[in-house]
C-alpha atoms as a PDB file:
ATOM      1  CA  UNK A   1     119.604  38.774 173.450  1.00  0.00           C
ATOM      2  CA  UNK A   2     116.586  38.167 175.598  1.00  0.00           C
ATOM      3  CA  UNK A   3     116.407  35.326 177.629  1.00  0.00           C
ATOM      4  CA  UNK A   4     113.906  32.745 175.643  1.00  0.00           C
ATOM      5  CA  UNK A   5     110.860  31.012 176.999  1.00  0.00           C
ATOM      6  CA  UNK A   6     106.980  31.924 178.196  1.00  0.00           C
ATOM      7  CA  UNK A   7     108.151  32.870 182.177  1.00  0.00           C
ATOM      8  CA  UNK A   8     110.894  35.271 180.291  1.00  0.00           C
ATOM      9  CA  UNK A   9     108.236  36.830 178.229  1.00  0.00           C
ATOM     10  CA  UNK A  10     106.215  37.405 181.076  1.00  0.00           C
ATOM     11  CA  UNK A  11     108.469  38.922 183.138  1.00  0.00           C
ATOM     12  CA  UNK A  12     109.350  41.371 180.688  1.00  0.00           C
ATOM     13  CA  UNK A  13     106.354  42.300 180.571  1.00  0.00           C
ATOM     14  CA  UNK A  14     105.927  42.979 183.825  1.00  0.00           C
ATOM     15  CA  UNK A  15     108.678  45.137 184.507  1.00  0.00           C
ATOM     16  CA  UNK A  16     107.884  47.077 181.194  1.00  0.00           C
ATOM     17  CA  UNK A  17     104.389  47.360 182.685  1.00  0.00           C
ATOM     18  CA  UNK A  18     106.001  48.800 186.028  1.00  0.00           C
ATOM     19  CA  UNK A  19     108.452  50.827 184.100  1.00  0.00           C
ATOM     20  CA  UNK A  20     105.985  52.741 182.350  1.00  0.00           C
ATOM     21  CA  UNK A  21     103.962  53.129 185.677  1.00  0.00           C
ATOM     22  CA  UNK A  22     106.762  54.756 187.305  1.00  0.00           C
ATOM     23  CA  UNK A  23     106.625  58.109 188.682  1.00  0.00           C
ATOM     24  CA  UNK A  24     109.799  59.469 190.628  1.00  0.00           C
ATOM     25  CA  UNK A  25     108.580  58.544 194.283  1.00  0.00           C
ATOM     26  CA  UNK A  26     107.990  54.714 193.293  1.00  0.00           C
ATOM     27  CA  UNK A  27     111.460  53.936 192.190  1.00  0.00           C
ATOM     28  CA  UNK A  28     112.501  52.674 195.442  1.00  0.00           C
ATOM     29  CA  UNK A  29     109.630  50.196 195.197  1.00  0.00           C
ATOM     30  CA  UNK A  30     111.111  48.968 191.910  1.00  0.00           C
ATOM     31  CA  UNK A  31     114.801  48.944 193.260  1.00  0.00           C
ATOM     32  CA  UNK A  32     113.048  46.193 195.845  1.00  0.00           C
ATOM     33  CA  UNK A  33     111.537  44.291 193.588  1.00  0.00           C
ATOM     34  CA  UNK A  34     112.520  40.270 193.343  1.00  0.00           C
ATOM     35  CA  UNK A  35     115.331  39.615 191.294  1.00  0.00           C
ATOM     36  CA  UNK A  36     113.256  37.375 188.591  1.00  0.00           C
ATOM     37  CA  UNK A  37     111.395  40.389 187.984  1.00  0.00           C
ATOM     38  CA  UNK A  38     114.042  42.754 187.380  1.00  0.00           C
ATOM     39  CA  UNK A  39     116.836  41.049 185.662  1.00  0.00           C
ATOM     40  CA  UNK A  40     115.010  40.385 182.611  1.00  0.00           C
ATOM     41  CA  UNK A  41     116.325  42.668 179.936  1.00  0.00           C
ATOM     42  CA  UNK A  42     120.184  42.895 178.681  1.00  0.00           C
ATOM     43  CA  UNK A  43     122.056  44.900 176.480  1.00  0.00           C
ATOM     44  CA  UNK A  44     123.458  43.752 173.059  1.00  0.00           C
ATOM     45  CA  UNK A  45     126.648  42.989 172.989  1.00  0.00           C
ATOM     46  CA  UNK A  46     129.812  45.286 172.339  1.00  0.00           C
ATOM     47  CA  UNK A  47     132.101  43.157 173.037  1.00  0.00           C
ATOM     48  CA  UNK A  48     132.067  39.751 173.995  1.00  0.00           C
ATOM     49  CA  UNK A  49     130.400  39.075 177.758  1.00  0.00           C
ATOM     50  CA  UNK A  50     129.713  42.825 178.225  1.00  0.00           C
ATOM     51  CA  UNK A  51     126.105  43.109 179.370  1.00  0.00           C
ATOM     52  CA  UNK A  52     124.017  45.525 180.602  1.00  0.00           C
ATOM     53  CA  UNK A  53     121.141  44.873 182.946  1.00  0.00           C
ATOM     54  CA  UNK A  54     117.728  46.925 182.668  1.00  0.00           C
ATOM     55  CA  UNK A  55     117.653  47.061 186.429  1.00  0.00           C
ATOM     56  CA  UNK A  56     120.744  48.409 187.297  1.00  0.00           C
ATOM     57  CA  UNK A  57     119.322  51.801 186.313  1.00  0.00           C
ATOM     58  CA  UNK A  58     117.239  52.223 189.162  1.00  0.00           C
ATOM     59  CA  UNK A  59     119.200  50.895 191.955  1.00  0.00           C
ATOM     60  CA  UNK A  60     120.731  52.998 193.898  1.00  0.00           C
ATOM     61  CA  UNK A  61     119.112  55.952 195.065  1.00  0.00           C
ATOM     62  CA  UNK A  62     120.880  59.557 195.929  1.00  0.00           C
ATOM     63  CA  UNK A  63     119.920  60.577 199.137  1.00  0.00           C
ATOM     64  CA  UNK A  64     119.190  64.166 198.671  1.00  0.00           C
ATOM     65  CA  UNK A  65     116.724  63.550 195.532  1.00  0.00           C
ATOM     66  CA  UNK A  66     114.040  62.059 194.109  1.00  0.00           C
ATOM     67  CA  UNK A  67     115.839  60.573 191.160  1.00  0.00           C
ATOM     68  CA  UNK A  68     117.329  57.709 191.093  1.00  0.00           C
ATOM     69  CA  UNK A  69     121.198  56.887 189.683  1.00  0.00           C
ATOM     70  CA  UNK A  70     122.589  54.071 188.112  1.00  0.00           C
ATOM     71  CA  UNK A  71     125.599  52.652 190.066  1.00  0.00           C
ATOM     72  CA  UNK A  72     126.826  50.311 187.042  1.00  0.00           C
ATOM     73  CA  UNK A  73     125.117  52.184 184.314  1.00  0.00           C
ATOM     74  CA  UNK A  74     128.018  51.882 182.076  1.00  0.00           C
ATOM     75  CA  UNK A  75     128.236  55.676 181.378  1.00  0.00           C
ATOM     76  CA  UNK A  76     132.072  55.080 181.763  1.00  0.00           C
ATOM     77  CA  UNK A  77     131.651  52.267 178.698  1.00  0.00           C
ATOM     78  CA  UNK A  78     131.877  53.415 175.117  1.00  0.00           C
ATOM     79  CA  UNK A  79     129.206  50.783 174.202  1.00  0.00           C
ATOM     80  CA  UNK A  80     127.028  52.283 176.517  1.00  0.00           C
ATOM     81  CA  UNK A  81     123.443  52.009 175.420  1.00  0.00           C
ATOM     82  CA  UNK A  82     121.411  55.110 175.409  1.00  0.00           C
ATOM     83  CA  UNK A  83     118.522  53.535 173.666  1.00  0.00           C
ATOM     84  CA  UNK A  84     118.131  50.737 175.931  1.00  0.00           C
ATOM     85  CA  UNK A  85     118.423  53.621 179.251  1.00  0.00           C
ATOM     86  CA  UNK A  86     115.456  54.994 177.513  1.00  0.00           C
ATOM     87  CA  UNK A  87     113.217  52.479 177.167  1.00  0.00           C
ATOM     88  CA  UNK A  88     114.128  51.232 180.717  1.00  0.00           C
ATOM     89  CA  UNK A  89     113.102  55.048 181.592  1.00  0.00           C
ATOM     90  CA  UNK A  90     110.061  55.542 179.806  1.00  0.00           C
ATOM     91  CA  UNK A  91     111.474  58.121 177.500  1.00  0.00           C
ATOM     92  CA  UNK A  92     113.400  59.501 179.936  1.00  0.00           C
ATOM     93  CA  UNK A  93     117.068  58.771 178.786  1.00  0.00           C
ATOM     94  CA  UNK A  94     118.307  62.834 179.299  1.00  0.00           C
ATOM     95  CA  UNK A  95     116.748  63.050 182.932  1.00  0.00           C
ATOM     96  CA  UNK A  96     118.772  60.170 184.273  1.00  0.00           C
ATOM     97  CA  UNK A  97     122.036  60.930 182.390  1.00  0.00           C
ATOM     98  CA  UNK A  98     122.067  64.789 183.031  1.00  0.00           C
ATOM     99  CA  UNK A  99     121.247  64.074 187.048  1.00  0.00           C
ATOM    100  CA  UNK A 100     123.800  60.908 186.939  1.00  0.00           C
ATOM    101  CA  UNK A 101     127.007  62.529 184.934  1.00  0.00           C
ATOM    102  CA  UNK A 102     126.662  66.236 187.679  1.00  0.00           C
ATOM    103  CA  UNK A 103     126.273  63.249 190.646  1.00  0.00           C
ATOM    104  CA  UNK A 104     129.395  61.457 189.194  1.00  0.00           C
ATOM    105  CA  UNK A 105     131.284  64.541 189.245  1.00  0.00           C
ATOM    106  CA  UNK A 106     130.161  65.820 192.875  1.00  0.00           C
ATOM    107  CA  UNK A 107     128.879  69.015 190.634  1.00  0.00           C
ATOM    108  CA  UNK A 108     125.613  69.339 192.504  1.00  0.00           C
ATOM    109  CA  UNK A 109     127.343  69.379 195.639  1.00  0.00           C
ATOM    110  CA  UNK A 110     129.883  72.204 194.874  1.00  0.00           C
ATOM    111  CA  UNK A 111     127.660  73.930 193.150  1.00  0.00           C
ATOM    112  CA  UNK A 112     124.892  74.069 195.695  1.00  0.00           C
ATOM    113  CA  UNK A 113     122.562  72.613 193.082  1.00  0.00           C
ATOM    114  CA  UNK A 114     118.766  72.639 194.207  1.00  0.00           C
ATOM    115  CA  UNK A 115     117.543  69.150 193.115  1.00  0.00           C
ATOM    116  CA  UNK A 116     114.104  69.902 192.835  1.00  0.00           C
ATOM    117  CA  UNK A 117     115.199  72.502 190.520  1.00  0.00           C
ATOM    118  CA  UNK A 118     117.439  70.383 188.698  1.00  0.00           C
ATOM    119  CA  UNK A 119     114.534  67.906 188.371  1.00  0.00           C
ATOM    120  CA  UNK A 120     112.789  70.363 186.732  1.00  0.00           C
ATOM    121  CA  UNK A 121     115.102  72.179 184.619  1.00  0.00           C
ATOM    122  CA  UNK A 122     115.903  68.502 182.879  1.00  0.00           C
ATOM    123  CA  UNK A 123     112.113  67.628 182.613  1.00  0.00           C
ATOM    124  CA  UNK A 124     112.222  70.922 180.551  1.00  0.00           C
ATOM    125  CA  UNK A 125     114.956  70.013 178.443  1.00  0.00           C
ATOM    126  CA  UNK A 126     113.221  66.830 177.604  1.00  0.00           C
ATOM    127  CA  UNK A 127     110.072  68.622 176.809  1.00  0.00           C
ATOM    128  CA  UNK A 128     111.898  70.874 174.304  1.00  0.00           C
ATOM    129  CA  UNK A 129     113.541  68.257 172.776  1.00  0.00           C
ATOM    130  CA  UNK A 130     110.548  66.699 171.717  1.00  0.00           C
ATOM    131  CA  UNK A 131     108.842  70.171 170.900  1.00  0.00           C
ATOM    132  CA  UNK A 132     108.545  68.757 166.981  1.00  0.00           C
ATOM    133  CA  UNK A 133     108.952  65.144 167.328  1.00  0.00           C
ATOM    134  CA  UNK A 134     112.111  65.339 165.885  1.00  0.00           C
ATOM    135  CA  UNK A 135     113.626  62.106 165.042  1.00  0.00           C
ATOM    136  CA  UNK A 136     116.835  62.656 165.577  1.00  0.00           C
ATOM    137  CA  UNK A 137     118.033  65.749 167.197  1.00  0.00           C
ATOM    138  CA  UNK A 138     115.905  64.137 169.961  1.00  0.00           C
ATOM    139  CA  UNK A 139     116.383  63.720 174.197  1.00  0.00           C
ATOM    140  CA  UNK A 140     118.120  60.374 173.133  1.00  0.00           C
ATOM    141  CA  UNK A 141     120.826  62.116 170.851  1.00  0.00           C
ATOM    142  CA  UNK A 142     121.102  65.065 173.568  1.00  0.00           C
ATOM    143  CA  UNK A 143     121.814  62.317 176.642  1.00  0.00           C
ATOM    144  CA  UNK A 144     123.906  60.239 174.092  1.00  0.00           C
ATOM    145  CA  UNK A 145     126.375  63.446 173.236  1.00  0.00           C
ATOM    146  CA  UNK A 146     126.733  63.761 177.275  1.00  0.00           C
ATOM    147  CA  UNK A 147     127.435  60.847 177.874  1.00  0.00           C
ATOM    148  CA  UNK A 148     130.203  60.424 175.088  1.00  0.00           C
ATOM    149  CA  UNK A 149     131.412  63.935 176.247  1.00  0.00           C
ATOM    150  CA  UNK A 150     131.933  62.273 179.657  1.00  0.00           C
ATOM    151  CA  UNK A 151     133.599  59.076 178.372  1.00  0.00           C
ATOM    152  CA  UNK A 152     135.861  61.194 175.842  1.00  0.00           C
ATOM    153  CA  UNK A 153     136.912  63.375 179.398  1.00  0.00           C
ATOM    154  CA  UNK A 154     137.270  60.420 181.621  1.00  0.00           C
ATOM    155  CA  UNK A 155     139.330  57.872 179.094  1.00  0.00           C
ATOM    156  CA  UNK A 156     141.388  60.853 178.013  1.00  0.00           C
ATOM    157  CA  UNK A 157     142.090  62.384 181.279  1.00  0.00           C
ATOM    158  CA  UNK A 158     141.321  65.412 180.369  1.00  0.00           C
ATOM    159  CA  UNK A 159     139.107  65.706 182.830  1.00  0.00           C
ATOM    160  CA  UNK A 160     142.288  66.526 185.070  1.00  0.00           C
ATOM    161  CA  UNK A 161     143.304  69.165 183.464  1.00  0.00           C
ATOM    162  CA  UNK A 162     139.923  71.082 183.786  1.00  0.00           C
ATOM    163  CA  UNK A 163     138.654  73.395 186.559  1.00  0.00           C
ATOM    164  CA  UNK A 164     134.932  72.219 188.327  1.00  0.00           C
ATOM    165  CA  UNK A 165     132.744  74.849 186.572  1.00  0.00           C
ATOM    166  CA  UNK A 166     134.429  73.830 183.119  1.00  0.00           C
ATOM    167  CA  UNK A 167     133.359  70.317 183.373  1.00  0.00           C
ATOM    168  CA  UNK A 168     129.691  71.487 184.714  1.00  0.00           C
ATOM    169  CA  UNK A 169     129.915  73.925 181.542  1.00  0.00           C
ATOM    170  CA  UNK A 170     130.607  70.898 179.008  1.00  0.00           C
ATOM    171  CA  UNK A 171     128.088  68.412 180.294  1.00  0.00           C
ATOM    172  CA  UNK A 172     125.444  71.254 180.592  1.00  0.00           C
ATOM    173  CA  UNK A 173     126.433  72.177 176.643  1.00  0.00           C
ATOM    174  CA  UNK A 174     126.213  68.846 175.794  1.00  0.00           C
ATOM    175  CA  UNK A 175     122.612  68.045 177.442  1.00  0.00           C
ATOM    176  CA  UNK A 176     121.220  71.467 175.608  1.00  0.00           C
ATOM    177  CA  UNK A 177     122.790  71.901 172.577  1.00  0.00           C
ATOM    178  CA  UNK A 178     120.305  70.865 170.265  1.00  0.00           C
ATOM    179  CA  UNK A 179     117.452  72.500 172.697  1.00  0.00           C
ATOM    180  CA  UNK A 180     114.045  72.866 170.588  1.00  0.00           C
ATOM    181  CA  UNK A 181     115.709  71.755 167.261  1.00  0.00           C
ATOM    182  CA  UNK A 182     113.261  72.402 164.076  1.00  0.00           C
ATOM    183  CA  UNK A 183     115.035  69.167 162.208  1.00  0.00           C
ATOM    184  CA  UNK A 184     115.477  71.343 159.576  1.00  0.00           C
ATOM    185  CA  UNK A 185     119.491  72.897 158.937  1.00  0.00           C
ATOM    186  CA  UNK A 186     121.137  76.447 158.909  1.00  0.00           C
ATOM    187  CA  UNK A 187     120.745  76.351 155.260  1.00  0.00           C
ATOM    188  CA  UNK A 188     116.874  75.520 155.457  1.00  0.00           C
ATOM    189  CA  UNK A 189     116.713  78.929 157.640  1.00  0.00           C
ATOM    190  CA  UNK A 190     118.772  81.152 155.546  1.00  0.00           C
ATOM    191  CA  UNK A 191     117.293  80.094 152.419  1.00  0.00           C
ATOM    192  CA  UNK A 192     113.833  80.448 153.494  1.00  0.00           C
ATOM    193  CA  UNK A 193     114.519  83.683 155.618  1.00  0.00           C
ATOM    194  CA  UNK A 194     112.830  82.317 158.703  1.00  0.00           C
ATOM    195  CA  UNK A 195     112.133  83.699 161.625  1.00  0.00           C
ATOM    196  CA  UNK A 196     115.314  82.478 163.463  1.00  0.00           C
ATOM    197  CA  UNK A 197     117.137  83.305 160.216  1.00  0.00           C
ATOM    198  CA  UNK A 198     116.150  87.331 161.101  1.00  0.00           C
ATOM    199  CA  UNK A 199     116.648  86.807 163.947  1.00  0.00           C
ATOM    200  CA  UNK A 200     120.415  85.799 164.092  1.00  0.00           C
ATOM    201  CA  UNK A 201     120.884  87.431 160.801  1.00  0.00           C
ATOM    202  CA  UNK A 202     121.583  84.086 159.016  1.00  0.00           C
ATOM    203  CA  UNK A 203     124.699  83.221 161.513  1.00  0.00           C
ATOM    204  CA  UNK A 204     125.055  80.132 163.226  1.00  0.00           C
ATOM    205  CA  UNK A 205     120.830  80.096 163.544  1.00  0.00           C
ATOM    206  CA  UNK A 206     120.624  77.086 165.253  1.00  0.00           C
ATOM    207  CA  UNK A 207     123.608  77.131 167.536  1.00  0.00           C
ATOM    208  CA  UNK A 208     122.312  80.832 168.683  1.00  0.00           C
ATOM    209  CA  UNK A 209     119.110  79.492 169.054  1.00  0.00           C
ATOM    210  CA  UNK A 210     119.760  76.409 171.106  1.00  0.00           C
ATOM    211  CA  UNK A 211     121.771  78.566 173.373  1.00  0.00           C
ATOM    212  CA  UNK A 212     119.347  81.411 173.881  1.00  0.00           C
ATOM    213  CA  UNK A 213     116.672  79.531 174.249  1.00  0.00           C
ATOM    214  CA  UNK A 214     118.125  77.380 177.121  1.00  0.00           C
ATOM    215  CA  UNK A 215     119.492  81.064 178.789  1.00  0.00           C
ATOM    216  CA  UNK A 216     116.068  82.393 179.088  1.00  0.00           C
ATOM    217  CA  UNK A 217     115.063  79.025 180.570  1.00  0.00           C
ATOM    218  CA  UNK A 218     117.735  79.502 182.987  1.00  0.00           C
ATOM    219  CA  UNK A 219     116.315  83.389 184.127  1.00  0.00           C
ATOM    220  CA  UNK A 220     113.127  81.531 185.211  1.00  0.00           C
ATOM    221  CA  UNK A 221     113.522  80.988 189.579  1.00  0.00           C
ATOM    222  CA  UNK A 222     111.817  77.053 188.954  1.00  0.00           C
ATOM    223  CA  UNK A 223     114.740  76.081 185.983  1.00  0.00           C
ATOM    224  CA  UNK A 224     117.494  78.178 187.248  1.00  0.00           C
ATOM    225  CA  UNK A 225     120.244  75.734 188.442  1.00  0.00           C
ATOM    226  CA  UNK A 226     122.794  78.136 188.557  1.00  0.00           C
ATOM    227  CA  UNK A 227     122.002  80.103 192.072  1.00  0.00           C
ATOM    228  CA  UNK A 228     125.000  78.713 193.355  1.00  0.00           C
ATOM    229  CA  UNK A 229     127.356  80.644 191.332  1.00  0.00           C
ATOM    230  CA  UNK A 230     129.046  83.521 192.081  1.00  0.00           C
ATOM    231  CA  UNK A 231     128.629  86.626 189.642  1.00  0.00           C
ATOM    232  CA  UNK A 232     131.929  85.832 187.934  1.00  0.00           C
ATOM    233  CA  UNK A 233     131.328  82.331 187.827  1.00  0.00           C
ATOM    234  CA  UNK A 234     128.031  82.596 185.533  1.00  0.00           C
ATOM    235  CA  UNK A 235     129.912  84.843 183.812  1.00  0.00           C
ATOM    236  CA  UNK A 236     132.723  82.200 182.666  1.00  0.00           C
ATOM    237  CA  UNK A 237     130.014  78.851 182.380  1.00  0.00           C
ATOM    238  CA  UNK A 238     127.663  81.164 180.117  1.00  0.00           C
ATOM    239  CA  UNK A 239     130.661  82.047 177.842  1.00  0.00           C
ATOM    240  CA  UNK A 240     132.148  78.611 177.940  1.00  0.00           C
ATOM    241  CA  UNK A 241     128.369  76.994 176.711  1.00  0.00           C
ATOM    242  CA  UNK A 242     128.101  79.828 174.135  1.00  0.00           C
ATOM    243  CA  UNK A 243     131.849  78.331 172.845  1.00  0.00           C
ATOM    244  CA  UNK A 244     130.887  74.991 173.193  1.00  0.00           C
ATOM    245  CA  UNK A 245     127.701  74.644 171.831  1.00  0.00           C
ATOM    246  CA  UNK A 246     128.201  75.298 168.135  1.00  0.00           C
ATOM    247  CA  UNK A 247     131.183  72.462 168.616  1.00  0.00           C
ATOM    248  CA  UNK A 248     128.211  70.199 169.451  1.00  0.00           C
ATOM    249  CA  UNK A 249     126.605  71.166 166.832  1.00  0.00           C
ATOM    250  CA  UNK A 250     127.089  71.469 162.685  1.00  0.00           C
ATOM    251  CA  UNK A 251     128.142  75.054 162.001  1.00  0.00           C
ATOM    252  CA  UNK A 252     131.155  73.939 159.788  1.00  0.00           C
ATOM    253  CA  UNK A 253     133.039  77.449 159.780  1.00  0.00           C
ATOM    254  CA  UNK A 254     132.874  77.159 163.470  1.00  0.00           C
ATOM    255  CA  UNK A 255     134.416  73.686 163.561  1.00  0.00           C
ATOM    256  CA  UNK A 256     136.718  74.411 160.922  1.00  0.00           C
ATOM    257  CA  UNK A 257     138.150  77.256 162.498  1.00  0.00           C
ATOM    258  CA  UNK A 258     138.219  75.102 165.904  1.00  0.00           C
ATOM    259  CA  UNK A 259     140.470  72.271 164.065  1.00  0.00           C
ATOM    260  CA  UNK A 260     143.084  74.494 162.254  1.00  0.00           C
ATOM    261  CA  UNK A 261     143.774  76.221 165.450  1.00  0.00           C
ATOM    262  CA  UNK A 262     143.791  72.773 167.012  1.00  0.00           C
ATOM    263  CA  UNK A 263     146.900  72.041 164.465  1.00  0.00           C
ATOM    264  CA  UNK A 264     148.390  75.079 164.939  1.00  0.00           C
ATOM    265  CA  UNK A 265     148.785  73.984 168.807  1.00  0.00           C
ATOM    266  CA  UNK A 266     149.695  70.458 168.330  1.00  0.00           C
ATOM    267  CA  UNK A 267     152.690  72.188 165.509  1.00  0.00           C
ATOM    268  CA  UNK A 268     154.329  74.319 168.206  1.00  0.00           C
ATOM    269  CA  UNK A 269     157.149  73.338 169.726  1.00  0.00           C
ATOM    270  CA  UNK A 270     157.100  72.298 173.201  1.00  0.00           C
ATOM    271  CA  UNK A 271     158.593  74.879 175.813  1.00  0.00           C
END
């Protein structure tokens, strides 16, 4: 719930008015600002006395970019509240998840990770996420499967088990793999012999799509935020996103196959 009352109101106001005035370089301003300003916004409640304060999001700020982090976000929460994120953002929930879950996992760093670049390359995956308005497979649902991928690695301590450059692999597949969906379904394609449909000769259209699409983006010098890997490297992430990405997504022979060979491991007998 919102706090109730006129000087509430009003301050919500003004920090949705400074929100949406926001450009990268002013965040610090905002992280200033007096606390009656700021804390004006909470999340609903998950579970009892959980909250989540708007302001949070743009408090602390990394020192080698322009975009800010959260440092209580509650990415590590299952409850955590991707709609609220974007609002706070100004519509951009995926920019401030993508940059906050490679941060979390000292990915940019070990990568060699141009942030300017990286700035770039998620502005892009915003803009093709809203290429046709698409009301669901949407920036929001793209940051929203990260950030479950994340809590699904972290709670499960998997995340142990896995090399560097497979985690970077699985949040990266998670942030693009609905990339420049048409809201329409594999089916639509096929039936209608669309372009895509030709294209992919009526095989996982989407998925192959999605993934394609976000490879070419890659080739281009301003998007490309994988300079830092070696030749074998890209080799691995590339086929580890082309694996993942139908997972994401709803190709159900895919996932089918992916779960009986899931119970044929889980049947074998331990060595």
């Amino acid at each position: 719930r919102r706090p109730a009352g006129g000087a509430a109101q009003r301050g919500a106001q003004r920090v949705r008015a400074r929100l949406a005035g926001l450009d990268l370089h002013q965040v610090a301003d905002f992280a200033e600002a007096e606390p009656g300003e700021a804390a004006v916004s909470q999340r609903g409640e998950c579970h009892p006395g959980r909250h989540f304060m708007v302001e949070r999001i743009y408090r602390r700020l990394s020192s080698s970019s322009n975009i800010s982090v959260p440092p209580n976000a509650g990415l590590d929460d299952w409850c955590f509240d991707i709609f609220e994120l974007n609002e706070a953002s100004d519509n951009h929930a995926m920019k401030f998840v993508g940059y906050e879950l490679l941060h979390k996992y000292d990915l940019i760093n070990k990568f060699k990770i141009n942030t300017n670049v990286l700035e770039n390359f998620l502005y892009k995956l915003e803009e093709g996420y809203s290429k046709w308005a698409n009301p669901y497979h949407n920036l929001v649902h793209g940051a929203d499967v990260a950030q479950t991928c994340h809590f699904i690695m972290s709670s499960s301590k998997l995340v142990n088990w896995l090399t560097d450059l497979e985690i970077f692999a699985t949040i990266v597949a998670a942030l693009v793999h609905d990339y420049e969906h048409t809201g329409t379904t594999n089916s639509f394609h096929v039936n209608t012999g669309s372009d895509l449909a030709l294209l992919y000769n009526d095989k996982g259209v989407l998925e192959n799509y999605h993934v394609s699409a976000v490879f070419r983006l890659l080739r281009e010098e301003d998007y490309n935020i994988l300079t830092g890997l070696s030749r074998e490297e890209y080799k691995e992430f590339r086929a580890l996103v082309i694996d993942m990405v139908p997972q994401y997504g709803h190709e159900p022979l895919t996932f089918s196959q992916q779960i009986k060979n899931m119970k044929q491991l889980l049947s074998m007998p331990e060595k």
